[in-house]
PDB file of N, CA and C in Angstrom:
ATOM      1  N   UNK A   1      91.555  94.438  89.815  1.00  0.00           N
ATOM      2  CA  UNK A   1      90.476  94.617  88.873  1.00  0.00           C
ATOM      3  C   UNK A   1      89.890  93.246  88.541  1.00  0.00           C
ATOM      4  N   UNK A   2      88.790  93.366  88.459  1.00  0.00           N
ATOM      5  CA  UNK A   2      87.523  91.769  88.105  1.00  0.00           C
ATOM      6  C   UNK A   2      87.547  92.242  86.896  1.00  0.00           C
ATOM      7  N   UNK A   3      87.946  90.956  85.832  1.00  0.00           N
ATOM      8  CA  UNK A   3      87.238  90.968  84.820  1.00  0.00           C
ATOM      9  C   UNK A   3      86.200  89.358  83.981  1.00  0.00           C
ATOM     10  N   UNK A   4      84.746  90.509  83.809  1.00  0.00           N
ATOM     11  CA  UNK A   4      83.785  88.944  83.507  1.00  0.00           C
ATOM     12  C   UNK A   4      84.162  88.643  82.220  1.00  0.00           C
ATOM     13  N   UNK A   5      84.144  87.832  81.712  1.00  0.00           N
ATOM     14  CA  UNK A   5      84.426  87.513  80.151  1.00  0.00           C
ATOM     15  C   UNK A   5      83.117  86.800  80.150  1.00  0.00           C
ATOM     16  N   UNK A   6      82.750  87.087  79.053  1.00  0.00           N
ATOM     17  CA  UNK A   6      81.305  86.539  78.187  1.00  0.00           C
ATOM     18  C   UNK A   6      81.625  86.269  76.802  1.00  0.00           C
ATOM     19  N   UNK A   7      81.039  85.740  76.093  1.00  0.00           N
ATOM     20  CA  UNK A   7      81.323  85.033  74.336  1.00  0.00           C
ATOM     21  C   UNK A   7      81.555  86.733  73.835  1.00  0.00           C
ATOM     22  N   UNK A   8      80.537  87.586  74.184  1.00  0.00           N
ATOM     23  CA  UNK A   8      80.516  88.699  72.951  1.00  0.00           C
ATOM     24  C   UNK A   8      81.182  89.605  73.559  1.00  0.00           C
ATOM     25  N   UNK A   9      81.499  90.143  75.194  1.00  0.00           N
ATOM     26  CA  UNK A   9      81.661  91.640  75.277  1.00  0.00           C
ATOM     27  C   UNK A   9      82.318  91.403  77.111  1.00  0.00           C
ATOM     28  N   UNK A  10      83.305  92.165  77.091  1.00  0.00           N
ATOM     29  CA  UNK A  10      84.510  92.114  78.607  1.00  0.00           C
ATOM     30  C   UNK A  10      83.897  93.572  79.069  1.00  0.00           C
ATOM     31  N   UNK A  11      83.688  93.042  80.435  1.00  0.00           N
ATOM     32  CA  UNK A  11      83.042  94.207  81.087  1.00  0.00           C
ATOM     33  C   UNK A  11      84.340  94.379  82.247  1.00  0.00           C
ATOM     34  N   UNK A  12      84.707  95.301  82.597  1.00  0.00           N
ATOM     35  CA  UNK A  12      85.801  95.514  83.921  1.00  0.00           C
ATOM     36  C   UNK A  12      85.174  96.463  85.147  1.00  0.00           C
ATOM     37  N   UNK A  13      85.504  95.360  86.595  1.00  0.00           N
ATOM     38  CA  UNK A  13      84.995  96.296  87.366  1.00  0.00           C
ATOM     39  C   UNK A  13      85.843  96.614  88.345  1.00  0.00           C
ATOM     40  N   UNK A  14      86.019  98.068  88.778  1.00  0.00           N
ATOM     41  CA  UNK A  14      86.760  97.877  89.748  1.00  0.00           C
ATOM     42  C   UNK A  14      86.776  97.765  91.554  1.00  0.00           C
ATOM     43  N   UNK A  15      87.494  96.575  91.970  1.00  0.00           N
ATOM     44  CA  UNK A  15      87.011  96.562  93.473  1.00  0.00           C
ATOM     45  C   UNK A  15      88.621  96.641  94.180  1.00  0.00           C
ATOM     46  N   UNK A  16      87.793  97.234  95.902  1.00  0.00           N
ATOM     47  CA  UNK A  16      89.341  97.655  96.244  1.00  0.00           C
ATOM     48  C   UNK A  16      89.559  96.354  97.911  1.00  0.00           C
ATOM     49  N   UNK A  17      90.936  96.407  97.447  1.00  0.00           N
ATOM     50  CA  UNK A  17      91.303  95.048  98.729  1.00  0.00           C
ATOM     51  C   UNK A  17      90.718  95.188  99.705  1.00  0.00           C
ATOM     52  N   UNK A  18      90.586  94.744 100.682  1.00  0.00           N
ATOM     53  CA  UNK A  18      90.116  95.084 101.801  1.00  0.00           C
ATOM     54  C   UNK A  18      91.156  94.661 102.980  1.00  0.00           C
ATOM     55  N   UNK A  19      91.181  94.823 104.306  1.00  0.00           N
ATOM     56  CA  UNK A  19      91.572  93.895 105.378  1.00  0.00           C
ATOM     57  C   UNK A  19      92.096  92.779 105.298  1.00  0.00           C
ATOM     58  N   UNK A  20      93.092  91.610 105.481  1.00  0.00           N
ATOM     59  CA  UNK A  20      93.302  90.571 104.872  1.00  0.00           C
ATOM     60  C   UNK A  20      93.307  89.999 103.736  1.00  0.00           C
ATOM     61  N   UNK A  21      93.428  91.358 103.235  1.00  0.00           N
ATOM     62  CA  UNK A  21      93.528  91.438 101.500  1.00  0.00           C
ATOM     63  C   UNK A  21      92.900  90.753 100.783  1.00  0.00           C
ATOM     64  N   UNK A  22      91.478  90.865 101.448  1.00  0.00           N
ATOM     65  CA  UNK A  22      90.031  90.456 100.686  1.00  0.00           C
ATOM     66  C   UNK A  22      89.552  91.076  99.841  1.00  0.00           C
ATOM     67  N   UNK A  23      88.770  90.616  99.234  1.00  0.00           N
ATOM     68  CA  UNK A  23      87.913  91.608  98.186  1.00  0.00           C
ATOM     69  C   UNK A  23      86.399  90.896  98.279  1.00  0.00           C
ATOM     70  N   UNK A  24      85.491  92.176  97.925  1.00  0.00           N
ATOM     71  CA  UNK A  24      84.338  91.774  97.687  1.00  0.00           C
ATOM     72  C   UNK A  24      83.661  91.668  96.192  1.00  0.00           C
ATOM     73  N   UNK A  25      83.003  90.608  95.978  1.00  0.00           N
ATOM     74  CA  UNK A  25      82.709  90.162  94.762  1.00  0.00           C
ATOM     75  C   UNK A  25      81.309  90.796  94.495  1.00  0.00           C
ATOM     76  N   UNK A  26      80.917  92.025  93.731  1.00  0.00           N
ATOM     77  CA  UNK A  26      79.988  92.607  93.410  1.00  0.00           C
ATOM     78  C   UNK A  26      79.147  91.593  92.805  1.00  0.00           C
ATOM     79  N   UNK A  27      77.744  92.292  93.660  1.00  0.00           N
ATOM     80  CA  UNK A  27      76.234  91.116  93.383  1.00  0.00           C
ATOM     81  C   UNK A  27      76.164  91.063  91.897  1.00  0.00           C
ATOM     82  N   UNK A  28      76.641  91.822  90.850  1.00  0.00           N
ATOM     83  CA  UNK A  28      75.749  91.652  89.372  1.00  0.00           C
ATOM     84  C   UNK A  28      76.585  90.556  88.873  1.00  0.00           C
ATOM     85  N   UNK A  29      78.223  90.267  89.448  1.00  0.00           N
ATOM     86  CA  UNK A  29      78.878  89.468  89.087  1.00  0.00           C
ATOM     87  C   UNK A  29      78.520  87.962  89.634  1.00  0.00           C
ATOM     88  N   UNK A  30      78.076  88.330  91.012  1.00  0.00           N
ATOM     89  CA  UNK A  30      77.703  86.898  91.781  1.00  0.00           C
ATOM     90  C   UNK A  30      76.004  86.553  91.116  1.00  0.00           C
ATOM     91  N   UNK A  31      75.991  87.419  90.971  1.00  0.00           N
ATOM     92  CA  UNK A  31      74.055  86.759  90.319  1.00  0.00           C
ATOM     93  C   UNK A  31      74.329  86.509  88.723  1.00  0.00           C
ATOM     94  N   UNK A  32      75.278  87.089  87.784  1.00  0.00           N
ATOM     95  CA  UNK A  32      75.808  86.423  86.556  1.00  0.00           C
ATOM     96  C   UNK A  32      76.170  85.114  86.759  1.00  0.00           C
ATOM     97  N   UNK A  33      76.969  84.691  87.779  1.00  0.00           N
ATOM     98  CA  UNK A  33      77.690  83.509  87.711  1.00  0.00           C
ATOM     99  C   UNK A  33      77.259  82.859  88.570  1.00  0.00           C
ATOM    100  N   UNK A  34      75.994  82.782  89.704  1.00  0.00           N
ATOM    101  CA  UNK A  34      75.347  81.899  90.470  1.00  0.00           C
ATOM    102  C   UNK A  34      76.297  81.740  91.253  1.00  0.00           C
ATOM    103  N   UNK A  35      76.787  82.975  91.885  1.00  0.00           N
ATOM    104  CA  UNK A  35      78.374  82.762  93.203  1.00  0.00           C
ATOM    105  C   UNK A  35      77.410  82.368  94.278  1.00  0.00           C
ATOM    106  N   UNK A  36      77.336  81.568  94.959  1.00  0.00           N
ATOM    107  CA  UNK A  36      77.131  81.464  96.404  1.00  0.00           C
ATOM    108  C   UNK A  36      78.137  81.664  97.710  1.00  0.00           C
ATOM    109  N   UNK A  37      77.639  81.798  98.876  1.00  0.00           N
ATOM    110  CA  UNK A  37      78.661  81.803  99.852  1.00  0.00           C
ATOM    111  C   UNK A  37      78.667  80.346 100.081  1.00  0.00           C
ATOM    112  N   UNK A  38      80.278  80.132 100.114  1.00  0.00           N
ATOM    113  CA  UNK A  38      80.421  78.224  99.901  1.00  0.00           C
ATOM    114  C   UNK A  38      81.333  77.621  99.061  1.00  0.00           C
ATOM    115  N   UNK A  39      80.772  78.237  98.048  1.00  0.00           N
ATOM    116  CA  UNK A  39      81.329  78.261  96.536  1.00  0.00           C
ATOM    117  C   UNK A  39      82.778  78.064  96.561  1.00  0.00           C
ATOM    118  N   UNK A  40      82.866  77.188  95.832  1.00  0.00           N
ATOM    119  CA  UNK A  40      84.876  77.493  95.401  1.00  0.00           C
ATOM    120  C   UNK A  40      85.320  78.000  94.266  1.00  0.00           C
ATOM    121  N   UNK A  41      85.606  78.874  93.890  1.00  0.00           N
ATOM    122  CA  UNK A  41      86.660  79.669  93.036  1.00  0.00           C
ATOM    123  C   UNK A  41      87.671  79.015  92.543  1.00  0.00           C
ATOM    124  N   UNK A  42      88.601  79.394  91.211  1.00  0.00           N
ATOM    125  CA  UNK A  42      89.007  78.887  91.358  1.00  0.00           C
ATOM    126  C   UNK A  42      90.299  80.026  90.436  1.00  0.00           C
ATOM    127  N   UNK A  43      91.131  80.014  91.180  1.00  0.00           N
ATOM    128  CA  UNK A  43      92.225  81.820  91.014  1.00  0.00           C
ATOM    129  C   UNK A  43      93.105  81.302  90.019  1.00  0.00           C
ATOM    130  N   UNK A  44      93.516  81.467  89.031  1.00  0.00           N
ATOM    131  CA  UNK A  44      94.499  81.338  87.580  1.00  0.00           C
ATOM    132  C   UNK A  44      94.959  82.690  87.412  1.00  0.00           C
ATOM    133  N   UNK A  45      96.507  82.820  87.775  1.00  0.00           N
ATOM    134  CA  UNK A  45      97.215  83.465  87.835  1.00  0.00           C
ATOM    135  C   UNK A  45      98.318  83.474  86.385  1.00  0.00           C
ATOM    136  N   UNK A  46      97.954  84.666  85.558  1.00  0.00           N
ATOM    137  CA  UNK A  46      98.617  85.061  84.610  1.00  0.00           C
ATOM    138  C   UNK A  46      99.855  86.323  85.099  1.00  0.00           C
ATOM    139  N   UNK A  47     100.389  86.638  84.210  1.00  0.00           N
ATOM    140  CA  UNK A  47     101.546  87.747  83.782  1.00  0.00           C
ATOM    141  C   UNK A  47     101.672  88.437  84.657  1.00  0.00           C
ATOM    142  N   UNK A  48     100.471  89.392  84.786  1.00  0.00           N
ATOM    143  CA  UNK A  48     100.207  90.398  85.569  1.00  0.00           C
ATOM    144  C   UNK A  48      98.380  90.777  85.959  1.00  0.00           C
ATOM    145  N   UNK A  49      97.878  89.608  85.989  1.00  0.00           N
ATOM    146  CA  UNK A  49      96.426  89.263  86.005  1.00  0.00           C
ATOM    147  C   UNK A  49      95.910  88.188  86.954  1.00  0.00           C
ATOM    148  N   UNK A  50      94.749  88.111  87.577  1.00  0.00           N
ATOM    149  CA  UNK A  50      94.584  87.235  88.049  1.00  0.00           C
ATOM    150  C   UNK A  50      93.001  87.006  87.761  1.00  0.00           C
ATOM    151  N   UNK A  51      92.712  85.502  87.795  1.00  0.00           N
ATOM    152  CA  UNK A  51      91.076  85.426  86.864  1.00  0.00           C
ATOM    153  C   UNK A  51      90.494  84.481  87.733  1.00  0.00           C
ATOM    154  N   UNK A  52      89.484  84.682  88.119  1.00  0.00           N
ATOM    155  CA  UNK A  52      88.548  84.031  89.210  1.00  0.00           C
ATOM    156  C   UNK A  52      87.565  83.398  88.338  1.00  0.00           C
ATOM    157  N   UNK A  53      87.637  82.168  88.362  1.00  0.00           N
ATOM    158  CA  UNK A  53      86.598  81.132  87.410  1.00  0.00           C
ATOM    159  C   UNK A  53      85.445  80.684  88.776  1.00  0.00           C
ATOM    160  N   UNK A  54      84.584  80.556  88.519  1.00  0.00           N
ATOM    161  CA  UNK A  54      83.234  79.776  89.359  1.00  0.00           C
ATOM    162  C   UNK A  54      84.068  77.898  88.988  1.00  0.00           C
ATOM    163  N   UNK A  55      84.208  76.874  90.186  1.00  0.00           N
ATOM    164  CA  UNK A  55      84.395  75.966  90.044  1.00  0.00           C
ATOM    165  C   UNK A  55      82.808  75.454  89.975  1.00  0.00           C
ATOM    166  N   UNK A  56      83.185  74.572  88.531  1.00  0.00           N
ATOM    167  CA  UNK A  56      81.635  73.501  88.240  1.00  0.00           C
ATOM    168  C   UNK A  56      81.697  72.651  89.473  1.00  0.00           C
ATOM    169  N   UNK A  57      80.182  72.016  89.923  1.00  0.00           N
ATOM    170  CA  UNK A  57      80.098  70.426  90.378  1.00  0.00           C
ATOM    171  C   UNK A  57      80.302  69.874  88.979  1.00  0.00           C
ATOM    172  N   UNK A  58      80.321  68.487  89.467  1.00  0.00           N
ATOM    173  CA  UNK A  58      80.137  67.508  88.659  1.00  0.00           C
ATOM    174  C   UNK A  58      78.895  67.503  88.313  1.00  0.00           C
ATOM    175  N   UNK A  59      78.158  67.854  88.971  1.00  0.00           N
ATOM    176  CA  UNK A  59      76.169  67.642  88.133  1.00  0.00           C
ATOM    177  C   UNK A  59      76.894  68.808  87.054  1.00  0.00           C
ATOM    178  N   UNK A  60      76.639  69.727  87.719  1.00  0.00           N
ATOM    179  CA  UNK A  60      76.500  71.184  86.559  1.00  0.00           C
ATOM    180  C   UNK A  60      77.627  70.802  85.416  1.00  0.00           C
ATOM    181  N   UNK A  61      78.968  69.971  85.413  1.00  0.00           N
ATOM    182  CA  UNK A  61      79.561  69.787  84.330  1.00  0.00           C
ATOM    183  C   UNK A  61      78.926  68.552  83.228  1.00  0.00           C
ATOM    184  N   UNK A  62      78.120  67.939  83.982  1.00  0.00           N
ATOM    185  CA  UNK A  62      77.347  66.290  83.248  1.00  0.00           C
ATOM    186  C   UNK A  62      76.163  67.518  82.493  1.00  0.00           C
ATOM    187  N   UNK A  63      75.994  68.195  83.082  1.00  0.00           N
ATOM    188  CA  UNK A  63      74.458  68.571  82.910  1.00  0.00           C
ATOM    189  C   UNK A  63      74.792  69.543  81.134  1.00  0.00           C
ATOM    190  N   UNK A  64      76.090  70.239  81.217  1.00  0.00           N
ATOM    191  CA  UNK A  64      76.189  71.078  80.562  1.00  0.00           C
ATOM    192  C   UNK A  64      77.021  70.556  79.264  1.00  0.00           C
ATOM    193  N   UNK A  65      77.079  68.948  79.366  1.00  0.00           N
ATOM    194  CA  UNK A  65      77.723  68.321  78.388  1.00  0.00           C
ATOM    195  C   UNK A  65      76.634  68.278  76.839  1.00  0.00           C
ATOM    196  N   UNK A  66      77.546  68.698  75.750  1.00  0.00           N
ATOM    197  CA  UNK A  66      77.085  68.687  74.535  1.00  0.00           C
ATOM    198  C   UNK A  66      77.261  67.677  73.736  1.00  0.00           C
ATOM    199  N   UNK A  67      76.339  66.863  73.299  1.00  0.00           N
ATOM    200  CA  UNK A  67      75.025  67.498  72.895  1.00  0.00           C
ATOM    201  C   UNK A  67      74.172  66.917  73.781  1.00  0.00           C
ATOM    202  N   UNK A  68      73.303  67.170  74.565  1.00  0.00           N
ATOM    203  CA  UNK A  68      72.644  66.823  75.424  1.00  0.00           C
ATOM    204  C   UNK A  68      72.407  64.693  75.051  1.00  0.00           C
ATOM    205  N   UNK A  69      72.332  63.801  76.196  1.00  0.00           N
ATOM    206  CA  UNK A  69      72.662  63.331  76.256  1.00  0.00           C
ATOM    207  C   UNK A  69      73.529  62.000  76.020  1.00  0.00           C
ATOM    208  N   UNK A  70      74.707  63.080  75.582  1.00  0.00           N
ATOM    209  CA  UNK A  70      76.288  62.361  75.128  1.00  0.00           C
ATOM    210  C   UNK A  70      76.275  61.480  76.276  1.00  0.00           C
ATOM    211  N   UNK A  71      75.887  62.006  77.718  1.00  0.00           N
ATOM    212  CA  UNK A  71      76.841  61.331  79.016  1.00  0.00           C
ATOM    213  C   UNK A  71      75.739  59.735  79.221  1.00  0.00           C
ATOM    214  N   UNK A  72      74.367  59.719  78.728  1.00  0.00           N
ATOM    215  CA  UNK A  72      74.222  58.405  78.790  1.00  0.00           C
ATOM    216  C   UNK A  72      74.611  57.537  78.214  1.00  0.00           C
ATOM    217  N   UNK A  73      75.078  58.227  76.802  1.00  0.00           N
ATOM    218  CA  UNK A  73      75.646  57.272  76.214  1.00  0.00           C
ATOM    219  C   UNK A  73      76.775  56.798  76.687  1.00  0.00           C
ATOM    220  N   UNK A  74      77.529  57.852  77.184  1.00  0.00           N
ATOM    221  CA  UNK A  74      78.755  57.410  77.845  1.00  0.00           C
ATOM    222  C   UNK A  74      78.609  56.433  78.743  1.00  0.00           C
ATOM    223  N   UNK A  75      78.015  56.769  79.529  1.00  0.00           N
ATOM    224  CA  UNK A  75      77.534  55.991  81.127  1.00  0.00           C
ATOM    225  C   UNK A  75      77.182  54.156  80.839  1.00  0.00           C
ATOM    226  N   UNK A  76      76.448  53.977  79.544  1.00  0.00           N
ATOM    227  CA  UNK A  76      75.910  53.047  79.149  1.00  0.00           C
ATOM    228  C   UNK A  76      76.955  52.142  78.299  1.00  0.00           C
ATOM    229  N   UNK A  77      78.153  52.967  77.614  1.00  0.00           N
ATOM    230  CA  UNK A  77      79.506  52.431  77.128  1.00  0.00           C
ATOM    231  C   UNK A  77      80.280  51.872  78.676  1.00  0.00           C
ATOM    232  N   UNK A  78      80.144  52.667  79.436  1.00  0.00           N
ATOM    233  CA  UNK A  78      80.504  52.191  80.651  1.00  0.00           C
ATOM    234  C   UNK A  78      80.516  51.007  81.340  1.00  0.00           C
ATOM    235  N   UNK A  79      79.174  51.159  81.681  1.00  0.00           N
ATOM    236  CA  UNK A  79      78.550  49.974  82.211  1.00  0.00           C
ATOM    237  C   UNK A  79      78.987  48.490  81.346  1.00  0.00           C
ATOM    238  N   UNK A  80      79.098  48.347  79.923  1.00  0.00           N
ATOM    239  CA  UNK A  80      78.997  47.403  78.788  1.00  0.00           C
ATOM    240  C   UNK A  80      80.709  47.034  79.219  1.00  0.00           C
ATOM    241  N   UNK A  81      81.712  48.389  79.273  1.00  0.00           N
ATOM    242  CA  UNK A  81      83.280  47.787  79.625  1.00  0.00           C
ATOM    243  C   UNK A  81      83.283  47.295  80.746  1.00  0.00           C
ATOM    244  N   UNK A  82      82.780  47.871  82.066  1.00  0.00           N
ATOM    245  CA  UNK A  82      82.707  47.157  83.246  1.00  0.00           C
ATOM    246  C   UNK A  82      82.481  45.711  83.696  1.00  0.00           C
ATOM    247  N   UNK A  83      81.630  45.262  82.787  1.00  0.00           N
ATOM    248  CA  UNK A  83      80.658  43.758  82.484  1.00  0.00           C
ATOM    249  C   UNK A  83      81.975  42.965  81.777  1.00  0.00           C
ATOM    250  N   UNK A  84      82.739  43.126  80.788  1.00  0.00           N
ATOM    251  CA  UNK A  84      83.405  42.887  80.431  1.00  0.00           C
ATOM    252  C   UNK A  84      84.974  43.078  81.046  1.00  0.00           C
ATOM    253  N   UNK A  85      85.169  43.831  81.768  1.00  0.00           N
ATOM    254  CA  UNK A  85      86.239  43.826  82.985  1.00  0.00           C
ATOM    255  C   UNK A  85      86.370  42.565  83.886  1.00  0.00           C
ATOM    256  N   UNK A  86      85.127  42.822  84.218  1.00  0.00           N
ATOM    257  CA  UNK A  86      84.612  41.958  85.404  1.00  0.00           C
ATOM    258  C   UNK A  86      84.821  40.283  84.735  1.00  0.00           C
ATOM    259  N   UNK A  87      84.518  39.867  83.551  1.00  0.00           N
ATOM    260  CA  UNK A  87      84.689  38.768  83.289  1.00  0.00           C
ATOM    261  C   UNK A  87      86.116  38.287  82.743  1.00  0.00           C
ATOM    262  N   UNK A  88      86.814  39.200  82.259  1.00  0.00           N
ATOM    263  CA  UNK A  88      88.286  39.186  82.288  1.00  0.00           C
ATOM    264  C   UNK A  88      88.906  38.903  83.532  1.00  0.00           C
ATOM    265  N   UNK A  89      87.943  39.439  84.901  1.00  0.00           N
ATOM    266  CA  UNK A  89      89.088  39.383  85.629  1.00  0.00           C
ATOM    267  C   UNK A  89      88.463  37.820  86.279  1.00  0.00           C
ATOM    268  N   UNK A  90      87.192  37.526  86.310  1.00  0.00           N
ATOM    269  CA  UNK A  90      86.515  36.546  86.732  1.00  0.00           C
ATOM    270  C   UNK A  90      87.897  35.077  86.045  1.00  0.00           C
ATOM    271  N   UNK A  91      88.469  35.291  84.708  1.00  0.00           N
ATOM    272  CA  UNK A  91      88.987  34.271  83.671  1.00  0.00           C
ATOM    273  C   UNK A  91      90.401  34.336  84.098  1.00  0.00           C
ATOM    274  N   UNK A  92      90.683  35.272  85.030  1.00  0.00           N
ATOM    275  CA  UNK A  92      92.048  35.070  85.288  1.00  0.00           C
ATOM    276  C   UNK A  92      92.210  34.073  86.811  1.00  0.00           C
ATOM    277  N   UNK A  93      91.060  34.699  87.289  1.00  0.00           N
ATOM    278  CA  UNK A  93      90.913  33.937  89.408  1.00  0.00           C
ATOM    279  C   UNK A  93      90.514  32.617  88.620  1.00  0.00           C
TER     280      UNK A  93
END
C-alpha cells in the first residue's frame, strides 16, 4: 500500500507487486510529487510499513530554504570564513 502524506489529509492507494516485485507508481501520485523516470526515491522502512520519499536535488533543497534568501546569506558568511581560512593558513606556511 502507497501512502501520500500531505500537511492536512493521508490519502491510501492501493497498488499490486508486479514481476520482480515491482510496483507501479500511479500518475496522480507522480504528478503530486513531480516523480520523473530517473528520479531517486528514497525507501524508509518502518515496523510493518514502507514510505517512498521523492529525493530533493540540492537546487530544489537551496531553493526551498526558509525564509527565502537565508542561503545567501549563508553563502556570503561563507565566502567571509573562507578569506579568513585562507589567511590562517597563508600565517602558518
Amino acid at each position: 500500500m502507497v501512502k501520500i502524506l500531505d500537511k492536512v489529509n493521508v490519502n491510501s492507494l492501493k497498488v499490486r507487486v508486479g514481476k520482480r516485485f515491482t510496483i507501479t507508481i500511479p500518475k496522480e501520485v507522480r504528478e503530486k510529487l513531480n516523480i520523473r523516470e530517473g528520479d531517486e526515491l528514497i525507501i524508509t522502512i518502518t515496523d510493518d510499513s514502507i514510505i517512498l520519499r521523492k529525493s530533493k536535488s540540492l537546487i530544489e533543497f537551496i531553493e526551498n530554504i526558509k525564509p527565502k534568501g537565508s542561503i545567501d546569506v549563508f553563502l556570503k558568511e561563507r565566502v567571509k570564513e573562507e578569506k579568513l581560512e585562507n589567511e590562517r593558513i597563508e600565517e602558518i606556511i
